[in-house]
N, C-alpha and C. Protein backbone atom coordinates (compact mmCIF):
# COMPACT_ATOMS: atom_id res chain seq x y z
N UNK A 1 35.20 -14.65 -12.62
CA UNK A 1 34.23 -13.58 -12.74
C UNK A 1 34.67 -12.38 -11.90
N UNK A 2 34.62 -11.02 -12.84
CA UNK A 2 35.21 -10.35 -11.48
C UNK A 2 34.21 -9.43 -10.97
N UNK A 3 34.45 -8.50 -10.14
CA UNK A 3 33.38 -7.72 -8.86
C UNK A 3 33.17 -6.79 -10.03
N UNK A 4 31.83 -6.53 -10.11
CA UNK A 4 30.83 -5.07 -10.40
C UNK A 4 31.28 -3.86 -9.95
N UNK A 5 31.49 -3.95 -8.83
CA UNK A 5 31.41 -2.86 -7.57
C UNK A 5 32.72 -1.78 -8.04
N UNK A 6 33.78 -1.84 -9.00
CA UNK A 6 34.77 -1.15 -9.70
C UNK A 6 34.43 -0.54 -11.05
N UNK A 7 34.50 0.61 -10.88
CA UNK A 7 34.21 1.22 -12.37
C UNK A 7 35.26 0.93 -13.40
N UNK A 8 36.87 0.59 -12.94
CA UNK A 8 37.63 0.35 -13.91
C UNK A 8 38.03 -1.32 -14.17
N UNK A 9 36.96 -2.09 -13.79
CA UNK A 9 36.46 -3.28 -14.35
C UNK A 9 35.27 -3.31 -16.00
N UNK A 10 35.11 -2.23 -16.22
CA UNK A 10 33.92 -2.36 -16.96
C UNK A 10 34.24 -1.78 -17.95
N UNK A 11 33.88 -1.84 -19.12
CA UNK A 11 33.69 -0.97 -20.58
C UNK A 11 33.08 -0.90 -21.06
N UNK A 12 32.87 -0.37 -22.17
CA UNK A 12 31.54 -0.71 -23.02
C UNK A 12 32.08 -2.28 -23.79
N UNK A 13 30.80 -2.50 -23.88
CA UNK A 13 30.59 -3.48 -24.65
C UNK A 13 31.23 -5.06 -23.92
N UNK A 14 31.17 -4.35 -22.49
CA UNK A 14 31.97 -6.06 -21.59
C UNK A 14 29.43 -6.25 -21.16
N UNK A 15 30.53 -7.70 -21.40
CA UNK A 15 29.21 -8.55 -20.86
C UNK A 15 29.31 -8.92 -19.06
N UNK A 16 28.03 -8.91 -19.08
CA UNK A 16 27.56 -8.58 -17.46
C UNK A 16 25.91 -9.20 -17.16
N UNK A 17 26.11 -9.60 -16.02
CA UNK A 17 24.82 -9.72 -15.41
C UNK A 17 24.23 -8.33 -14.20
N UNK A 18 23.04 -7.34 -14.72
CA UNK A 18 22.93 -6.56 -13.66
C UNK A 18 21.65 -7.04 -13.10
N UNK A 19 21.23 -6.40 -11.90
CA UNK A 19 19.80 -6.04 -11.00
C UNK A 19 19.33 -4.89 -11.47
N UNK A 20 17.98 -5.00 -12.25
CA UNK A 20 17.48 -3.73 -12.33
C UNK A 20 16.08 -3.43 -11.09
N UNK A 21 16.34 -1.79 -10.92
CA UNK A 21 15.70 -1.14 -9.53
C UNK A 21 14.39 -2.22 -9.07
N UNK A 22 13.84 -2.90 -10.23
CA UNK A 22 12.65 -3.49 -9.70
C UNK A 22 12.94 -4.97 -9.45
N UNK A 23 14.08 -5.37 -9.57
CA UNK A 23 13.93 -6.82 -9.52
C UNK A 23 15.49 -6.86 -8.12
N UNK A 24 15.83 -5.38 -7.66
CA UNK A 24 16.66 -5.81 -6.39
C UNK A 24 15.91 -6.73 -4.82
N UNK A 25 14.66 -6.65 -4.74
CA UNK A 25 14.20 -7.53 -3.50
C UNK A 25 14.26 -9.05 -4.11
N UNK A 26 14.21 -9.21 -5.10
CA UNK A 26 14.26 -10.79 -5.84
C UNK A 26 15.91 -11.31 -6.36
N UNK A 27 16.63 -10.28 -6.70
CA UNK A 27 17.84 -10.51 -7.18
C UNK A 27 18.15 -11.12 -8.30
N UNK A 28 17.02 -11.12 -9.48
CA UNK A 28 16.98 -11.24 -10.65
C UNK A 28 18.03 -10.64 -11.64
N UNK A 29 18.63 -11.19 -11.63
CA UNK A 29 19.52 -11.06 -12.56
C UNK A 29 19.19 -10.79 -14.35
N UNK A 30 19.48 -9.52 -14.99
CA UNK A 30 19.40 -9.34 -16.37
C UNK A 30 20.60 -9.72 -17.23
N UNK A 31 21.01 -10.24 -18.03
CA UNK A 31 22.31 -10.58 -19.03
C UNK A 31 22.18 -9.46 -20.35
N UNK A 32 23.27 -8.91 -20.76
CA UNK A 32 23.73 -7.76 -21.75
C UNK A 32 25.14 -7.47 -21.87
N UNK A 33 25.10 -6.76 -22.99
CA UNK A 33 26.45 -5.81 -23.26
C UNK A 33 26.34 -4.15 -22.74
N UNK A 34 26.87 -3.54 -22.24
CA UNK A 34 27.37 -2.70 -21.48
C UNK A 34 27.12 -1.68 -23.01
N UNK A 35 26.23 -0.77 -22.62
CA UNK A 35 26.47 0.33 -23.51
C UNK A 35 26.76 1.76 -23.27
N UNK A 36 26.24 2.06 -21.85
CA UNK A 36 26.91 3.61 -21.87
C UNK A 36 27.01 2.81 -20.05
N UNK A 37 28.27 3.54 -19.42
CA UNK A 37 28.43 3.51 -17.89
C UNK A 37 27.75 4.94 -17.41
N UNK A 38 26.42 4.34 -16.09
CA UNK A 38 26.12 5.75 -15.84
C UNK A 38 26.65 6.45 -14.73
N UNK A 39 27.33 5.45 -13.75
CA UNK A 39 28.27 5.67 -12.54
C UNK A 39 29.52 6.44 -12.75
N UNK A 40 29.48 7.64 -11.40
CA UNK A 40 30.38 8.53 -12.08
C UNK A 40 32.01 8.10 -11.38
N UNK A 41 31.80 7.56 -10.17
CA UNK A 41 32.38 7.30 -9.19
C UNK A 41 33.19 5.92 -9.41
N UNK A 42 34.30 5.64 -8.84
CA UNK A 42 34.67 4.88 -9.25
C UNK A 42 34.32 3.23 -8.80
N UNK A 43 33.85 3.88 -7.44
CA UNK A 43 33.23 2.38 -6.88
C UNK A 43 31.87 2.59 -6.58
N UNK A 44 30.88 1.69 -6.61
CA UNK A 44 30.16 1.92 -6.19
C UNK A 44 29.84 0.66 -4.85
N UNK A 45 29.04 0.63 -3.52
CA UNK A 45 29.26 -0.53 -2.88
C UNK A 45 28.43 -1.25 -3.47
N UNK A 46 27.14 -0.95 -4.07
CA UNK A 46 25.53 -2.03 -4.55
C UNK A 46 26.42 -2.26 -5.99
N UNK A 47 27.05 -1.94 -6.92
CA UNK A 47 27.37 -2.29 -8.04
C UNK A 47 27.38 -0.76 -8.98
N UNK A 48 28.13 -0.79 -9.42
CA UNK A 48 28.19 0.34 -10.86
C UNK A 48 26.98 0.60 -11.82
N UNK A 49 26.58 1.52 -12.11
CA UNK A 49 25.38 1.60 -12.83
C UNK A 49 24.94 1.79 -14.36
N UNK A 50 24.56 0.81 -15.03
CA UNK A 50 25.21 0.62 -16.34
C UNK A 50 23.65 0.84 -17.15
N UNK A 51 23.84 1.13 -18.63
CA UNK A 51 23.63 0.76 -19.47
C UNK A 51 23.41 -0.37 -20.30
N UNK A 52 22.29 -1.48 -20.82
CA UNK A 52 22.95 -2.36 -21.70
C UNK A 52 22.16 -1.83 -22.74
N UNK A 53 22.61 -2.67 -24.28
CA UNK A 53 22.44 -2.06 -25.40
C UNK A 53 20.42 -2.46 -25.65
N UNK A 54 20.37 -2.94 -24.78
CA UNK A 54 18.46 -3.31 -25.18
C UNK A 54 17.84 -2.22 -24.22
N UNK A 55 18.81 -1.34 -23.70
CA UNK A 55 17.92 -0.52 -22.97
C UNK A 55 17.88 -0.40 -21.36
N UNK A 56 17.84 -1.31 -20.77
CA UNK A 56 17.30 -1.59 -19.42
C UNK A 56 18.90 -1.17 -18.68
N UNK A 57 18.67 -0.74 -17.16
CA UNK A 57 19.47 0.02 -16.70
C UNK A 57 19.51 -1.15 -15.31
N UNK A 58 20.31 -0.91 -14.67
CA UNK A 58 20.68 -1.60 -13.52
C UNK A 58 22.26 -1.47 -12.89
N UNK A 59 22.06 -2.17 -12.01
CA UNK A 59 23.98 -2.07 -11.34
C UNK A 59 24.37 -3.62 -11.25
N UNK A 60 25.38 -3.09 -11.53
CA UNK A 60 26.06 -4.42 -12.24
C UNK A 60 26.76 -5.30 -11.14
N UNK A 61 26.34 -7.02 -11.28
CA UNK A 61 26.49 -7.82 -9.96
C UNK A 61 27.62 -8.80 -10.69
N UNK A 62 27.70 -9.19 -11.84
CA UNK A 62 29.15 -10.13 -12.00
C UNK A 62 29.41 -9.71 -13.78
N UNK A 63 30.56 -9.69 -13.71
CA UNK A 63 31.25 -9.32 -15.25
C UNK A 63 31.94 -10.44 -15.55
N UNK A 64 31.31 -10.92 -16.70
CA UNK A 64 31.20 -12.01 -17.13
C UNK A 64 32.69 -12.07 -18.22
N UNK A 65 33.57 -13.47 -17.87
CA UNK A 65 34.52 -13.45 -18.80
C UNK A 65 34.95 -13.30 -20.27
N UNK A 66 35.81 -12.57 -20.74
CA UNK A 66 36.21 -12.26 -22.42
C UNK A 66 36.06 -13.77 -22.52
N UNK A 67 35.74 -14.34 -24.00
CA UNK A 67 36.10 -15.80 -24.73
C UNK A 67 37.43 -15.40 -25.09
């Protein structure tokens, strides 16, 4: 699994588990495909800030392996 925290780990359409803003004191984890990257920077330290395709926004905590 590799680190979030790199913007040139990510693409569209890579699968990921993020934290969205309301579920960081719990660390709830959301599962998706990556649809737009909103992080401009290349690292971020809390995780990169993504897009998935159902909508919901968060920063991204593990990028989940290609099959």
């Amino acid at each position: 699994m590799q680190d979030g925290t790199k913007r040139s780990n990510i693409s569209i359409d890579s699968e990921v588990e993020i934290v969205q803003k309301n579920h960081q004191r719990t660390g709830e984890l959301t599962y998706g495909y990556v649809k737009r990257i909103l992080t401009k920077s290349s690292n971020h330290p809390h995780g990169i800030k993504v897009q998935l395709v159902t909508g919901e926004v968060g920063r991204v905590k593990n990028i989940l392996p290609e099959e």
